[in-house]
PDB file of N, CA and C in Angstrom:
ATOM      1  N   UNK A   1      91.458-114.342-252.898  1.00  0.00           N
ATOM      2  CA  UNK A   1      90.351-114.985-253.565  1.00  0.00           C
ATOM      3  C   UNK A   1      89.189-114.025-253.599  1.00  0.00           C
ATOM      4  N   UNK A   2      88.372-113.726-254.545  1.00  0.00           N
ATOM      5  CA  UNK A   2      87.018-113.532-254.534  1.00  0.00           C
ATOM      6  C   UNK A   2      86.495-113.889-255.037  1.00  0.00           C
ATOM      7  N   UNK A   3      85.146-113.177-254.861  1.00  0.00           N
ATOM      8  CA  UNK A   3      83.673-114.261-255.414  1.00  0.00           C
ATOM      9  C   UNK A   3      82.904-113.376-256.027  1.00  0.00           C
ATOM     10  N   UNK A   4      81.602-113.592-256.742  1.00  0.00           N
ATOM     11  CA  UNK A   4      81.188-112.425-257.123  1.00  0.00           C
ATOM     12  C   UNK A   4      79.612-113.439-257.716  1.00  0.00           C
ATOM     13  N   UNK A   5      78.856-112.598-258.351  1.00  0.00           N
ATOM     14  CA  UNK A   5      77.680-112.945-258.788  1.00  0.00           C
ATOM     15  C   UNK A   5      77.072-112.411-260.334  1.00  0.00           C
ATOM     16  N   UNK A   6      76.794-113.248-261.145  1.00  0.00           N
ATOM     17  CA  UNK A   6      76.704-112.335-262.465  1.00  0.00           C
ATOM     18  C   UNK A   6      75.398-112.591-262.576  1.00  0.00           C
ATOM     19  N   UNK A   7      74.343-111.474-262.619  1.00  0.00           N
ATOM     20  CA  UNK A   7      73.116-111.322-262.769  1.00  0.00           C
ATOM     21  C   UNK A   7      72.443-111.530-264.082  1.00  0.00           C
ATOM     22  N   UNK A   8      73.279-111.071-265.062  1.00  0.00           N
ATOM     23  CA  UNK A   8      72.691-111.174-266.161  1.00  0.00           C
ATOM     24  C   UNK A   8      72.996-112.711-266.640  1.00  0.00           C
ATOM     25  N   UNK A   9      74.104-113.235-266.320  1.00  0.00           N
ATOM     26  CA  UNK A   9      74.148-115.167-266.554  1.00  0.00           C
ATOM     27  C   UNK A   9      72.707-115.882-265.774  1.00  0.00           C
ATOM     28  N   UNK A  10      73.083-115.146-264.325  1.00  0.00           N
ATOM     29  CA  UNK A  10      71.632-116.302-263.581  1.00  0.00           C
ATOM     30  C   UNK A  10      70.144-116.026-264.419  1.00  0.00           C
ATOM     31  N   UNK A  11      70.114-114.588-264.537  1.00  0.00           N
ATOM     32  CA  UNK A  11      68.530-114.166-265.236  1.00  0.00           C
ATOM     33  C   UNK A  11      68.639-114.905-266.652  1.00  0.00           C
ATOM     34  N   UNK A  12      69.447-115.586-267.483  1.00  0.00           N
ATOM     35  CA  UNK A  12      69.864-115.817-269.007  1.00  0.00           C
ATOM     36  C   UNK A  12      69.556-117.377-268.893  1.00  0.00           C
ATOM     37  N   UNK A  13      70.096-118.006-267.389  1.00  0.00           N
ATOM     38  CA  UNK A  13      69.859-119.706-267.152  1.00  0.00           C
ATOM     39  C   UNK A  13      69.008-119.800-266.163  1.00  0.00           C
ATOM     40  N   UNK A  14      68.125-119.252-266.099  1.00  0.00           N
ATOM     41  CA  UNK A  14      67.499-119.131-264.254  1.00  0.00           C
ATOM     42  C   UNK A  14      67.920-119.845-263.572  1.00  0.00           C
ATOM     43  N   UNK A  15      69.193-119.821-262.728  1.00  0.00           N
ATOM     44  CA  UNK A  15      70.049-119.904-261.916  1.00  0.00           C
ATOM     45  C   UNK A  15      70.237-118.821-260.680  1.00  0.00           C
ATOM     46  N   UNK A  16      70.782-119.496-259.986  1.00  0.00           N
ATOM     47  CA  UNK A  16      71.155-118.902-258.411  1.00  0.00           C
ATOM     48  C   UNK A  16      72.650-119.301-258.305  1.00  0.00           C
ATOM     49  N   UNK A  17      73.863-118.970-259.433  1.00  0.00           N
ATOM     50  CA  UNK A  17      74.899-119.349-259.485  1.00  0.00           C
ATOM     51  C   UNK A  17      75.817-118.061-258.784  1.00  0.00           C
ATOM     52  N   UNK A  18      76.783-118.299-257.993  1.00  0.00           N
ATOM     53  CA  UNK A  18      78.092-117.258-257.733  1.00  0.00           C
ATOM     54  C   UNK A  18      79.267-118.339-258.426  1.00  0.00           C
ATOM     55  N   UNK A  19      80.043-117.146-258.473  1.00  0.00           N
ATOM     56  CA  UNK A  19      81.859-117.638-259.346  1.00  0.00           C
ATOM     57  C   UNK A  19      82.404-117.283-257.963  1.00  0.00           C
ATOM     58  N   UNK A  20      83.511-118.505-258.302  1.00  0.00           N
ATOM     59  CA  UNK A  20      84.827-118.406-257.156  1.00  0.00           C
ATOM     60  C   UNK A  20      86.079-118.111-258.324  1.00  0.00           C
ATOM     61  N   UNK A  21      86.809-116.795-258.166  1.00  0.00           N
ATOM     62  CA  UNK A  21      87.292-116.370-258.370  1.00  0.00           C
ATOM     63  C   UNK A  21      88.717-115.700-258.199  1.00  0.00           C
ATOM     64  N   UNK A  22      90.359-115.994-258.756  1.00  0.00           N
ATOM     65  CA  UNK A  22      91.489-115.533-258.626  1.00  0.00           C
ATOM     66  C   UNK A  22      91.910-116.160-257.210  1.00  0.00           C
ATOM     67  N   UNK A  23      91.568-117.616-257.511  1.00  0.00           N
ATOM     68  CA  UNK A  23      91.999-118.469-255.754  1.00  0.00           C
ATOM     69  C   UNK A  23      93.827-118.649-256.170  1.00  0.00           C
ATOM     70  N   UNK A  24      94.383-118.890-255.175  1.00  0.00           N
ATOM     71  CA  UNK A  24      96.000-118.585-255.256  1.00  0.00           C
ATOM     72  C   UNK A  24      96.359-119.215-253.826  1.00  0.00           C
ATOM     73  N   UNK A  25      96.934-119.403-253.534  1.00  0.00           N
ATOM     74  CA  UNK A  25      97.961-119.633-252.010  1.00  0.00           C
ATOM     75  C   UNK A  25      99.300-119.669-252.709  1.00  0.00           C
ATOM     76  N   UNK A  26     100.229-118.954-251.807  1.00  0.00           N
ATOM     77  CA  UNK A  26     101.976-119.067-252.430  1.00  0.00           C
ATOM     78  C   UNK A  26     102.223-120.415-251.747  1.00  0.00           C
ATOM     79  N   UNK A  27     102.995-121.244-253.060  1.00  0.00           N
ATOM     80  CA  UNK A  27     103.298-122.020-252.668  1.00  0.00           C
ATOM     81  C   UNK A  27     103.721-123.000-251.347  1.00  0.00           C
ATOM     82  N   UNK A  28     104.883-121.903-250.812  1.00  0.00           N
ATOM     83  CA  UNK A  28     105.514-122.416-249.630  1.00  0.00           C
ATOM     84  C   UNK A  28     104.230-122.541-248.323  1.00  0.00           C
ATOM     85  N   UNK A  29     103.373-122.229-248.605  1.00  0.00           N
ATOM     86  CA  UNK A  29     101.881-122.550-248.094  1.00  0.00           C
ATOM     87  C   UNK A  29     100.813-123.571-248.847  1.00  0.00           C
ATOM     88  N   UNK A  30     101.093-123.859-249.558  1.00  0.00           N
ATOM     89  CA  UNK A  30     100.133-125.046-250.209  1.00  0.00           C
ATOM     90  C   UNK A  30      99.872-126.009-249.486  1.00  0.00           C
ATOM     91  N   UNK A  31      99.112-127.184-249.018  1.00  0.00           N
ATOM     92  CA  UNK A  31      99.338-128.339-248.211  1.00  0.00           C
ATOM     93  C   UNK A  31      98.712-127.686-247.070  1.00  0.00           C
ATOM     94  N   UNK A  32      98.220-126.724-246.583  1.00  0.00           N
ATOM     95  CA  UNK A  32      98.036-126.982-244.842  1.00  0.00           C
ATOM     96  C   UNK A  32      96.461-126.409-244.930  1.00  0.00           C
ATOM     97  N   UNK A  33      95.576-126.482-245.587  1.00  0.00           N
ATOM     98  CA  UNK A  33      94.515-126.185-245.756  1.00  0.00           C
ATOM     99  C   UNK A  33      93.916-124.935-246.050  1.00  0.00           C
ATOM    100  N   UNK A  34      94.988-124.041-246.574  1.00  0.00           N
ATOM    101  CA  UNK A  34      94.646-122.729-246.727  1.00  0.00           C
ATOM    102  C   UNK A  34      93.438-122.544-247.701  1.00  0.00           C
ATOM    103  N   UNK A  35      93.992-122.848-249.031  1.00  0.00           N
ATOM    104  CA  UNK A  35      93.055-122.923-249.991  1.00  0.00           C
ATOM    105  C   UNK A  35      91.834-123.903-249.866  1.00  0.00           C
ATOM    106  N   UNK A  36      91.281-124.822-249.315  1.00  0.00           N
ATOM    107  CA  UNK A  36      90.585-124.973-248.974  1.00  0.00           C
ATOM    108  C   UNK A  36      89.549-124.079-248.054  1.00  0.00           C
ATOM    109  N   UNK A  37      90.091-123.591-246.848  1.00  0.00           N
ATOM    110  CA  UNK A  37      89.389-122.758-245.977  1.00  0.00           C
ATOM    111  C   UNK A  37      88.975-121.573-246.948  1.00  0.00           C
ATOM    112  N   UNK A  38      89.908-121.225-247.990  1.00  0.00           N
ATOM    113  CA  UNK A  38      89.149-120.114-248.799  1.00  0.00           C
ATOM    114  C   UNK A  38      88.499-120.400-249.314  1.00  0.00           C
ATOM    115  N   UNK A  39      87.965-121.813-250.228  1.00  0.00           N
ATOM    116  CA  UNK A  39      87.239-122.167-251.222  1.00  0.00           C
ATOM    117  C   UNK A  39      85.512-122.183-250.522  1.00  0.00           C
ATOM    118  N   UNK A  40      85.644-122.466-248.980  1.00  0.00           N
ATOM    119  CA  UNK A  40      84.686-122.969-248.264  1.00  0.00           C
ATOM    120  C   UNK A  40      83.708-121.702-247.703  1.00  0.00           C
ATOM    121  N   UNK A  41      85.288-120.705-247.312  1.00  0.00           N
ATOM    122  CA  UNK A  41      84.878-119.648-247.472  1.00  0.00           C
ATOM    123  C   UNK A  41      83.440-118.791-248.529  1.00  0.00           C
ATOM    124  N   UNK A  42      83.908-118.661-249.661  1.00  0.00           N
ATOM    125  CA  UNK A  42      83.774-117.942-250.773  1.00  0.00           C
ATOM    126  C   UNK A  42      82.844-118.424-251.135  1.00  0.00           C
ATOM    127  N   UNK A  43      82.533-119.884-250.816  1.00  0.00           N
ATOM    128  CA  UNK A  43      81.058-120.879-250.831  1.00  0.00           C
ATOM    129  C   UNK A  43      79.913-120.506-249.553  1.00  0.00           C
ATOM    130  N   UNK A  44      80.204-120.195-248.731  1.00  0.00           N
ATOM    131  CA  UNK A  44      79.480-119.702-247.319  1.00  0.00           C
ATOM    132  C   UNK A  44      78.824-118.544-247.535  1.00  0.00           C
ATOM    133  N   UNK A  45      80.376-117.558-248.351  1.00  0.00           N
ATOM    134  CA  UNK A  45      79.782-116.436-248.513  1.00  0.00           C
ATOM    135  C   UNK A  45      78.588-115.899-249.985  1.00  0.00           C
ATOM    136  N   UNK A  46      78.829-117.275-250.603  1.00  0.00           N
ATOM    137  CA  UNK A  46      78.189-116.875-252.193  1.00  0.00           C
ATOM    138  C   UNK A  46      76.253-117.505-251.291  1.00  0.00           C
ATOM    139  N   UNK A  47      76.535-118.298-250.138  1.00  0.00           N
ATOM    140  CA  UNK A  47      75.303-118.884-249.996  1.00  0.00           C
ATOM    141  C   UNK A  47      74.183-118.174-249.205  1.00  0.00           C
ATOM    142  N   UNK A  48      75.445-117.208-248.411  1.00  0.00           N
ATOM    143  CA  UNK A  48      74.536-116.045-247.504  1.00  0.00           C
ATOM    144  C   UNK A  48      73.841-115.346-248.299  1.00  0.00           C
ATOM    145  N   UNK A  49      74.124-115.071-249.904  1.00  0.00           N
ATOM    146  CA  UNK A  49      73.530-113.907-250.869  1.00  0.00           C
ATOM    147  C   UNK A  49      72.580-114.648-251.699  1.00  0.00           C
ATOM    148  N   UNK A  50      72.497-115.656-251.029  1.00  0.00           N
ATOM    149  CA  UNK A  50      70.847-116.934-251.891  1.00  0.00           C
ATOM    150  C   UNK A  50      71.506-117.509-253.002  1.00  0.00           C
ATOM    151  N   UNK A  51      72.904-117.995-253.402  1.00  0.00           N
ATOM    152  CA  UNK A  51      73.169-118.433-254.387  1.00  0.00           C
ATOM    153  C   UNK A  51      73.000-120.140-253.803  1.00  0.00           C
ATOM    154  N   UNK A  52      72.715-120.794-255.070  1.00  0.00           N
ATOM    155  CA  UNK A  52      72.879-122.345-254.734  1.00  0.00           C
ATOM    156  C   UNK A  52      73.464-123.284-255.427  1.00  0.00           C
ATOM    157  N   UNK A  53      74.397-122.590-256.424  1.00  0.00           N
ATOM    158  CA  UNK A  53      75.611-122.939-257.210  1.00  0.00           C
ATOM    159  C   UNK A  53      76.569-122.170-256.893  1.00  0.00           C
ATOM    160  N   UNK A  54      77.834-122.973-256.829  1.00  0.00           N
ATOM    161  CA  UNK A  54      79.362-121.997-257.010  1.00  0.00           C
ATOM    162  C   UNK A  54      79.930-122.540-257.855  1.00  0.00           C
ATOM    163  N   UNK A  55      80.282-121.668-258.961  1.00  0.00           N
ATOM    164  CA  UNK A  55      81.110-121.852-260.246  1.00  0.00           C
ATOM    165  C   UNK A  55      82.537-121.628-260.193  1.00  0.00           C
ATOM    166  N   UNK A  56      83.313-122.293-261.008  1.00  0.00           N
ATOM    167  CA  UNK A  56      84.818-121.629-261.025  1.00  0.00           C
ATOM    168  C   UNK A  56      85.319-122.097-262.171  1.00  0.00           C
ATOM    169  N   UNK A  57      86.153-121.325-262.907  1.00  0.00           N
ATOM    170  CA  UNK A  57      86.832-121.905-263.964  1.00  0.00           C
ATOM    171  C   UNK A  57      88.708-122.408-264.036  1.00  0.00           C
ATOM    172  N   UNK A  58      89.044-123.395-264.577  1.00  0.00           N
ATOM    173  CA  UNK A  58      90.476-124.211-263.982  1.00  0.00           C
ATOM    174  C   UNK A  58      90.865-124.139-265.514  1.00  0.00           C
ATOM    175  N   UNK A  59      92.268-124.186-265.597  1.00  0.00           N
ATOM    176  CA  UNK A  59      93.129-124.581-266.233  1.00  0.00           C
ATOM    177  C   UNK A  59      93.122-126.111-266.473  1.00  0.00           C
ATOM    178  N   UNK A  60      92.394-126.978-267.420  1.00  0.00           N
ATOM    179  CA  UNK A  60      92.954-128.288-267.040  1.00  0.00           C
ATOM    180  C   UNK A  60      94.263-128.865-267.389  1.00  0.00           C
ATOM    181  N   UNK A  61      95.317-128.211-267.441  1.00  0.00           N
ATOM    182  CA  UNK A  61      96.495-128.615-267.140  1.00  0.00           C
ATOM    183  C   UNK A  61      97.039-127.468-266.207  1.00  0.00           C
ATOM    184  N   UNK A  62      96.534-127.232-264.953  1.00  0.00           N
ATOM    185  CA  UNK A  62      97.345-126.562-264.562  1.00  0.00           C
ATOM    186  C   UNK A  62      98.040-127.024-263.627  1.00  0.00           C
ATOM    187  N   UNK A  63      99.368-127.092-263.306  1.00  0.00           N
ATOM    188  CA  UNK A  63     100.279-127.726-262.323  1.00  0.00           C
ATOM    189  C   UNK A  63     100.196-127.472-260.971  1.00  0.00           C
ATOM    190  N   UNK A  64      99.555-126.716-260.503  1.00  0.00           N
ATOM    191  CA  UNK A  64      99.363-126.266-258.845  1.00  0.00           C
ATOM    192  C   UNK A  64      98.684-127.471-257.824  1.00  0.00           C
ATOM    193  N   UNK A  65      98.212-128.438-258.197  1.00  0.00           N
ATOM    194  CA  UNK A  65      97.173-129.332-257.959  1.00  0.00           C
ATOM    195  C   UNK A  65      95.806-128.512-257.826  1.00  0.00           C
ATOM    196  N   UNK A  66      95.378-127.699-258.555  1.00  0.00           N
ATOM    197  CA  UNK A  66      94.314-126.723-258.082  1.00  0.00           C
ATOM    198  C   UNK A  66      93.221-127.695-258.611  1.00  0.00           C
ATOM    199  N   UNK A  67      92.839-128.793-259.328  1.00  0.00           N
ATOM    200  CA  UNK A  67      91.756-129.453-259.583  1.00  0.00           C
ATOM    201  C   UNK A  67      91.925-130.379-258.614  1.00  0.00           C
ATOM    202  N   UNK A  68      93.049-130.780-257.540  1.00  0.00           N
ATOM    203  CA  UNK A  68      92.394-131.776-256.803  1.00  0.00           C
ATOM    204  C   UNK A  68      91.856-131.071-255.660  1.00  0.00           C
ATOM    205  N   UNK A  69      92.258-130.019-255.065  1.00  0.00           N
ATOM    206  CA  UNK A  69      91.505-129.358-254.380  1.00  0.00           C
ATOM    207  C   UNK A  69      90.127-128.796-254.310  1.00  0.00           C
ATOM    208  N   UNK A  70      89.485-128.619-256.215  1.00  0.00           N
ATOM    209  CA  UNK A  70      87.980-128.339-256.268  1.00  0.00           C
ATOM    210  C   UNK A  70      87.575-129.605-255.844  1.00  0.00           C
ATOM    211  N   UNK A  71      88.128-130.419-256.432  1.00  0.00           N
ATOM    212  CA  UNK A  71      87.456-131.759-255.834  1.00  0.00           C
ATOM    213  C   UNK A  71      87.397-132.415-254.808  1.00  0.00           C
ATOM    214  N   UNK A  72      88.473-131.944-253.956  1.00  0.00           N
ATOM    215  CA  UNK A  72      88.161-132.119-252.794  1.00  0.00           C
ATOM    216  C   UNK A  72      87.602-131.402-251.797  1.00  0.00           C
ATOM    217  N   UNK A  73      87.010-130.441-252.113  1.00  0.00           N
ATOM    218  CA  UNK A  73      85.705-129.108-251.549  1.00  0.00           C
ATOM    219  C   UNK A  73      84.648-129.260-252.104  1.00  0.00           C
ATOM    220  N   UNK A  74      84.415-130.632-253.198  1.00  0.00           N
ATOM    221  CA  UNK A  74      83.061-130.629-254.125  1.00  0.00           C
ATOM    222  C   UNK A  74      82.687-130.489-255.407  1.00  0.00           C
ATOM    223  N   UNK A  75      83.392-129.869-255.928  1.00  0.00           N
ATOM    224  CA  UNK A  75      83.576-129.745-257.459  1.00  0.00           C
ATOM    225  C   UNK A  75      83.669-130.549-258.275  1.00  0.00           C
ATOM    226  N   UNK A  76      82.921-130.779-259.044  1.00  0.00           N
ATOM    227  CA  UNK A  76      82.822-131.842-260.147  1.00  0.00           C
ATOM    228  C   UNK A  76      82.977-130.779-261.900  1.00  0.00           C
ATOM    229  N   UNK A  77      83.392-131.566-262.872  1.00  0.00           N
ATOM    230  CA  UNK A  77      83.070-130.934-263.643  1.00  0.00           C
ATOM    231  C   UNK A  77      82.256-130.860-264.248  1.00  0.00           C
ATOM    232  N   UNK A  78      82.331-129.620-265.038  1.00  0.00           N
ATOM    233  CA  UNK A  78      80.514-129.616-265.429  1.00  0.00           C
ATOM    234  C   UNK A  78      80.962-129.673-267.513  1.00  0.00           C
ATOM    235  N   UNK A  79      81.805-129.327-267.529  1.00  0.00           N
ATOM    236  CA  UNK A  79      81.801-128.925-269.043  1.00  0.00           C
ATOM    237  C   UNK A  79      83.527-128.521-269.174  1.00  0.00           C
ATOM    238  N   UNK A  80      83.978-128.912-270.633  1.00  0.00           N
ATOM    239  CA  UNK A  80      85.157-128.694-270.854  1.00  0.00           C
ATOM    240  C   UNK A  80      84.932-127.698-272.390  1.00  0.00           C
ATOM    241  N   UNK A  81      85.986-126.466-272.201  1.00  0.00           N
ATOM    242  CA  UNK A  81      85.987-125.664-272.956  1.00  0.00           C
ATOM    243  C   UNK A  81      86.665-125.963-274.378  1.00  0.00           C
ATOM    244  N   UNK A  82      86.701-125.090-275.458  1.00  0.00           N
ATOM    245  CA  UNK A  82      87.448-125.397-276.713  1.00  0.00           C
ATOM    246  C   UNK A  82      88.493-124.059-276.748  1.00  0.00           C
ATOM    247  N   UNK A  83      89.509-124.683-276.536  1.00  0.00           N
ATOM    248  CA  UNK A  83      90.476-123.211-277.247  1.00  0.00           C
ATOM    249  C   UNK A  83      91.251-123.315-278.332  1.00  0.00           C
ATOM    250  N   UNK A  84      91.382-122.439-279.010  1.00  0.00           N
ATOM    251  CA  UNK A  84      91.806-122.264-280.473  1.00  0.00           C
ATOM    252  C   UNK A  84      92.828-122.017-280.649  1.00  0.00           C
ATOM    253  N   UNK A  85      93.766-122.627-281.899  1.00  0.00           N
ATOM    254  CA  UNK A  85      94.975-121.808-281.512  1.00  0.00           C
ATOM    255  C   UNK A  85      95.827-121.870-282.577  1.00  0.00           C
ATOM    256  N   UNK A  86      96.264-120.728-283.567  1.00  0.00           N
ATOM    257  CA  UNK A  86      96.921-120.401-284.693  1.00  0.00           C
ATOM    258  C   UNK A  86      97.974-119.866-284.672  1.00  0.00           C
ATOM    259  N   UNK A  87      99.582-120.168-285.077  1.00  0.00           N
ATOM    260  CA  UNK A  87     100.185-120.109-285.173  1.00  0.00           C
ATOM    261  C   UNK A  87     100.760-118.439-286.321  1.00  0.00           C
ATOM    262  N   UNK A  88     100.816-117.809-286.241  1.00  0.00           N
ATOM    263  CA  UNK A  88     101.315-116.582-286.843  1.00  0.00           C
ATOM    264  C   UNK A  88     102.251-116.200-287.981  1.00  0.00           C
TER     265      UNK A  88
END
């Protein structure tokens, strides 16, 4: 997992936002709180650097249960994207 901070987004929304970023656990580990402890992580660590948002972006269909886990670390959604898509 990492985290990171985009300066030119916070200076653009005057925000104090960090991204949680490329979160993963292999499966045969899912369930025992791993990904959580990272999410909480990566939130601790975005808060030590004065951020007071953590962002992340999801698949909303993605099969991992990875949206019940933002939500169960806090995550709400904020906005749903548009993707496009043309056939060739």
């Amino acid at each position: 997992m990492g985290w990171g901070v985009d300066e030119k987004y916070n200076t653009e929304k005057n925000k104090k936002s960090g991204w949680l970023l490329d979160i993963g656990v292999l499966k045969t580990y899912r369930g025992k709180g791993i990904g959580a402890a990272l999410m909480l992580h990566g939130m601790k660590t975005l808060r030590s650097q004065g951020m007071e948002e953590a962002l992340l972006y999801v698949d909303d269909m993605n099969i991992t249960k990875a949206l019940e886990l933002y939500e169960k670390v806090g995550f709400t959604a904020a906005k749903k994207e548009i993707v496009y898509l043309k056939e060739l």
